[in-house]
Each structure stands twice: as C-alpha cells, then as structure tokens.
C-alpha atoms as a PDB file:
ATOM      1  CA  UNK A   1     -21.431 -16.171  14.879  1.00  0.00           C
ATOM      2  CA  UNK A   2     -17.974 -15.110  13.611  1.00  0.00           C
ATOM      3  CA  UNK A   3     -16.195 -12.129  14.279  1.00  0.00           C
ATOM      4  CA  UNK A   4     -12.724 -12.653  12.289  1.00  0.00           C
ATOM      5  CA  UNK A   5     -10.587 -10.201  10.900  1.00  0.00           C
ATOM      6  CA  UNK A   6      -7.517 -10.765   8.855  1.00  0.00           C
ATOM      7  CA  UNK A   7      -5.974  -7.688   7.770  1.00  0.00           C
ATOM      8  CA  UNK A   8      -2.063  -6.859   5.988  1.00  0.00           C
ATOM      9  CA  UNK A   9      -1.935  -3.121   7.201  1.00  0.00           C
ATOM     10  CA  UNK A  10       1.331  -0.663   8.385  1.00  0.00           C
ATOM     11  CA  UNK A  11       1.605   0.830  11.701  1.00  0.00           C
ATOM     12  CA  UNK A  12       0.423   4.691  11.039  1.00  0.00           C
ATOM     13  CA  UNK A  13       0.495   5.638  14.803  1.00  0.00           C
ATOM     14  CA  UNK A  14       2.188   3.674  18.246  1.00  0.00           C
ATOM     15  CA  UNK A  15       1.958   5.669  21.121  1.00  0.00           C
ATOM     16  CA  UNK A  16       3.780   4.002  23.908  1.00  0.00           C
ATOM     17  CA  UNK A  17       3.532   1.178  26.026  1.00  0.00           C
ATOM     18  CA  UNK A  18       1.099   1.363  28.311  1.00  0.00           C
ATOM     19  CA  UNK A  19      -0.723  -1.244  31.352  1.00  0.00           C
ATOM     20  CA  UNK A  20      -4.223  -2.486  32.471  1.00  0.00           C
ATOM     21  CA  UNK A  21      -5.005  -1.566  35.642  1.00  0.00           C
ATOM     22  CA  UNK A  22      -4.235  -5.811  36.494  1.00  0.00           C
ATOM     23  CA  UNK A  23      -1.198  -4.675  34.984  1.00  0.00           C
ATOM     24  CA  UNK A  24      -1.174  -6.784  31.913  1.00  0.00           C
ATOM     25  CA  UNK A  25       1.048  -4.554  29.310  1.00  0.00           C
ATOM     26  CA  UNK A  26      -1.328  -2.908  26.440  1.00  0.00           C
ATOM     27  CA  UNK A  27      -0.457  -0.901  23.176  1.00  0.00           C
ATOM     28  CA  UNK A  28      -3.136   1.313  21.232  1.00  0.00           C
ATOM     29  CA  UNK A  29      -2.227   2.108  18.023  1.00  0.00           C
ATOM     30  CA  UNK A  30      -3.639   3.170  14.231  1.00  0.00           C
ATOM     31  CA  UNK A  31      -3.378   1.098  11.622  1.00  0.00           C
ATOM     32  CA  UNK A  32      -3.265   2.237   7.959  1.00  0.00           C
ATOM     33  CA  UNK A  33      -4.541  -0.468   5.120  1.00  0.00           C
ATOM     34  CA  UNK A  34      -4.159   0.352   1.066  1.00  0.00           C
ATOM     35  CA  UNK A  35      -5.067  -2.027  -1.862  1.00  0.00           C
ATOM     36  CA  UNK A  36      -6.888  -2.858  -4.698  1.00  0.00           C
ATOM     37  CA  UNK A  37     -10.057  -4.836  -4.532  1.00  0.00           C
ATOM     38  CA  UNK A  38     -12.785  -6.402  -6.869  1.00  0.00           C
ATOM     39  CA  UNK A  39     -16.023  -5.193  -6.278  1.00  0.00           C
ATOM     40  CA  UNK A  40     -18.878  -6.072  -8.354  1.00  0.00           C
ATOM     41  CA  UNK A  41     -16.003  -6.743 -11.402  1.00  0.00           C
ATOM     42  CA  UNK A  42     -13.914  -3.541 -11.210  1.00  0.00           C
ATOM     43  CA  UNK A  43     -10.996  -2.646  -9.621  1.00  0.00           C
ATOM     44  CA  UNK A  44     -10.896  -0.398  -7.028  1.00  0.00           C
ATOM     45  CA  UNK A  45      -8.296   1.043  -4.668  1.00  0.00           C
ATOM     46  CA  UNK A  46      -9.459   1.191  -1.121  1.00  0.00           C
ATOM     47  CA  UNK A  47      -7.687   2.975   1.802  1.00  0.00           C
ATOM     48  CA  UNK A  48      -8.780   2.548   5.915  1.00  0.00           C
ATOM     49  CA  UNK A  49      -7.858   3.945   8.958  1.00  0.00           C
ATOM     50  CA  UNK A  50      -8.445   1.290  11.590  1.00  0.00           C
ATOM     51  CA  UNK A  51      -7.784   1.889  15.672  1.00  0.00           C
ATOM     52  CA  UNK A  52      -6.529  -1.205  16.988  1.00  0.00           C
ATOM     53  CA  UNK A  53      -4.980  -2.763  20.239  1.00  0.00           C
ATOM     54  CA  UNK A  54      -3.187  -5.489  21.406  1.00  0.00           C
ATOM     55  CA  UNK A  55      -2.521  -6.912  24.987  1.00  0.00           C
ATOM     56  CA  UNK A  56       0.453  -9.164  26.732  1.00  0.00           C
ATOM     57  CA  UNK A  57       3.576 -10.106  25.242  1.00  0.00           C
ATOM     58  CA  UNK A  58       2.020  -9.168  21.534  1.00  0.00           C
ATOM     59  CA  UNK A  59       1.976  -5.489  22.790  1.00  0.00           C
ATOM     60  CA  UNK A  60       5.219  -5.561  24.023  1.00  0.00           C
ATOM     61  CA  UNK A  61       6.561  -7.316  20.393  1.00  0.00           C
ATOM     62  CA  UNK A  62       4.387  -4.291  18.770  1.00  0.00           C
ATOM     63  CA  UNK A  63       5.971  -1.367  21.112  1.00  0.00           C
ATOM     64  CA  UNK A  64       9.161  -2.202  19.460  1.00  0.00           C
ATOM     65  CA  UNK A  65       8.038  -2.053  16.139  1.00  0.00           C
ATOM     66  CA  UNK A  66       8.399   0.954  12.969  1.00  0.00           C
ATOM     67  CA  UNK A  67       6.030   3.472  12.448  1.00  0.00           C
ATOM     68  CA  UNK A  68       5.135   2.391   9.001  1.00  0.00           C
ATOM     69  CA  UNK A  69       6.413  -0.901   9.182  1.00  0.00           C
ATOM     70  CA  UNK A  70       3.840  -3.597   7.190  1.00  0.00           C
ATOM     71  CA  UNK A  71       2.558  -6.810   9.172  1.00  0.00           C
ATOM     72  CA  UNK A  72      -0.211  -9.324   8.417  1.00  0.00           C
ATOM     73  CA  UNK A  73      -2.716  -8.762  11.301  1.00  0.00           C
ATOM     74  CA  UNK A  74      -5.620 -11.286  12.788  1.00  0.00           C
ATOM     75  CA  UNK A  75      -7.890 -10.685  15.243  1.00  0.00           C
ATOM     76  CA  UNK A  76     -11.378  -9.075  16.089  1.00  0.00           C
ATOM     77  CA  UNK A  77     -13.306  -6.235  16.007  1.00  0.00           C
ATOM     78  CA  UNK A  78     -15.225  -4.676  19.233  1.00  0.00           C
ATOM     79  CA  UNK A  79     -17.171  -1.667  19.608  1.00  0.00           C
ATOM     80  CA  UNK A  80     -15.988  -0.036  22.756  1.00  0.00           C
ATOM     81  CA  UNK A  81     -19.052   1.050  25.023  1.00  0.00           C
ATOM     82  CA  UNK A  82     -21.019   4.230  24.034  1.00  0.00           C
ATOM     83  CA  UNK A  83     -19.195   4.399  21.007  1.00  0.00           C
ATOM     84  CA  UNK A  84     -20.177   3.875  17.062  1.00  0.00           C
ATOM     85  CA  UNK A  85     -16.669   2.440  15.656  1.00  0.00           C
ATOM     86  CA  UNK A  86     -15.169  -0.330  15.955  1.00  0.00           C
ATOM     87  CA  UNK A  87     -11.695  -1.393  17.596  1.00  0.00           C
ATOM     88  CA  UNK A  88      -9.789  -3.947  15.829  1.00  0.00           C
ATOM     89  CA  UNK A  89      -8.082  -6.839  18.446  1.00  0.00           C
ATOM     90  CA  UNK A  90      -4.734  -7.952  17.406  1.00  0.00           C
ATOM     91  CA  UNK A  91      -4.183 -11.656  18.354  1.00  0.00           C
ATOM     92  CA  UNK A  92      -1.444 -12.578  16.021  1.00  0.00           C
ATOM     93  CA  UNK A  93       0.848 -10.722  13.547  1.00  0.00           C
ATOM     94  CA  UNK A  94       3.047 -11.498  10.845  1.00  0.00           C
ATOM     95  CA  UNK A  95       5.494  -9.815   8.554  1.00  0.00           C
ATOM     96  CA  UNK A  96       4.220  -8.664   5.737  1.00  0.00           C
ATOM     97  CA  UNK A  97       5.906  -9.454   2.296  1.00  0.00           C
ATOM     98  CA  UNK A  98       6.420  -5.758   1.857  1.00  0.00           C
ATOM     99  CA  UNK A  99       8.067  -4.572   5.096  1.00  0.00           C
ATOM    100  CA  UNK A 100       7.861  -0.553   4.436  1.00  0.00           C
ATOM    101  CA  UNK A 101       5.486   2.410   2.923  1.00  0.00           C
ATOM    102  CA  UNK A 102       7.493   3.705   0.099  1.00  0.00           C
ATOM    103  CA  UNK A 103       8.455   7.179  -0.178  1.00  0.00           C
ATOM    104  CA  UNK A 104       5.282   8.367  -1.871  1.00  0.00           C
ATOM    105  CA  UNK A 105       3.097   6.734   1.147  1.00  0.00           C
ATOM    106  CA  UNK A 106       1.756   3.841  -1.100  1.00  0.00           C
ATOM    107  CA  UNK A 107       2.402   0.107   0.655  1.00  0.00           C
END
C-alpha cells in the first residue's frame, strides 16, 4: 500500500522549535494549500488546512523559515492515536515557484 503525499502549500502557523523526548529536534506547524483543480471537468478552487510535522535537521531548516513562505512538500499522512485527522509527515521540501502569499492572502 502507498501512503504518498506531495503537496505545494505556505507555512500558515510555526510555533517554535521543539525536541523528542530522545531529543531528536521536532517542529509542528499548519500548513495552508490554495488552487484550482479539475474535478469531474470543471474548475474548482480548493483551499486546506493541513497540521503537519517534521523531525531532524528538516525541522531545524523549517524553524527558520517565513510564516507564509511557499514550499513544495512530500511526505505522509498519519492519524495520531485516538484521533480522526490526519497529520501530514514532511520528509523533503522544496521552494516553491511562488515564494510568498500576496497581499490579498491568495498564493
């Protein structure tokens, strides 16, 4: 079974750094995703909210990052115990070729 995500979203939240109890260094964040998409032959504009996280030296790279800054994001999703969402798992990240939400919020 797969489980891959691949996702060009900006940073809506980044709290700060913070570590595993084995002390590996781990960043929780919010993600915000806006586009248009084809669905059964119409456009439509879609908009998520995803929680995601990342762990090691790609949390550390993210700490330093924009709030609202635009990256190209791949990883996996997990539901967390006793819980009905999902958390998305940042592996890798890229920038994005638009770098910034413009002023009206719109990537």
């Amino acid at each position: 079974m797969e489980n891959q995500l691949i996702l060009s979203a900006c940073i809506a939240e980044l709290p700060a750094l913070r570590y595993t109890p084995a002390g590996l260094p781990a960043l929780d964040m919010r993600l915000q995703h806006e586009s248009v998409q084809h669905e059964a032959g119409n456009p439509r504009t879609v908009q998520a909210s995803l929680k995601a996280v990342a762990f090691g030296p790609l949390a550390e790279k993210l700490a330093r990052q924009e709030p609202g800054s635009c990256w190209r994001f791949e990883g996996f999703l997990v539901s967390p115990r006793n819980s009905k969402s999902v958390v998305f798992h940042i592996r890798e990240m890229q920038q994005n070729s638009f770098s910034k939400r413009s002023s009206n919020g719109h990537v």
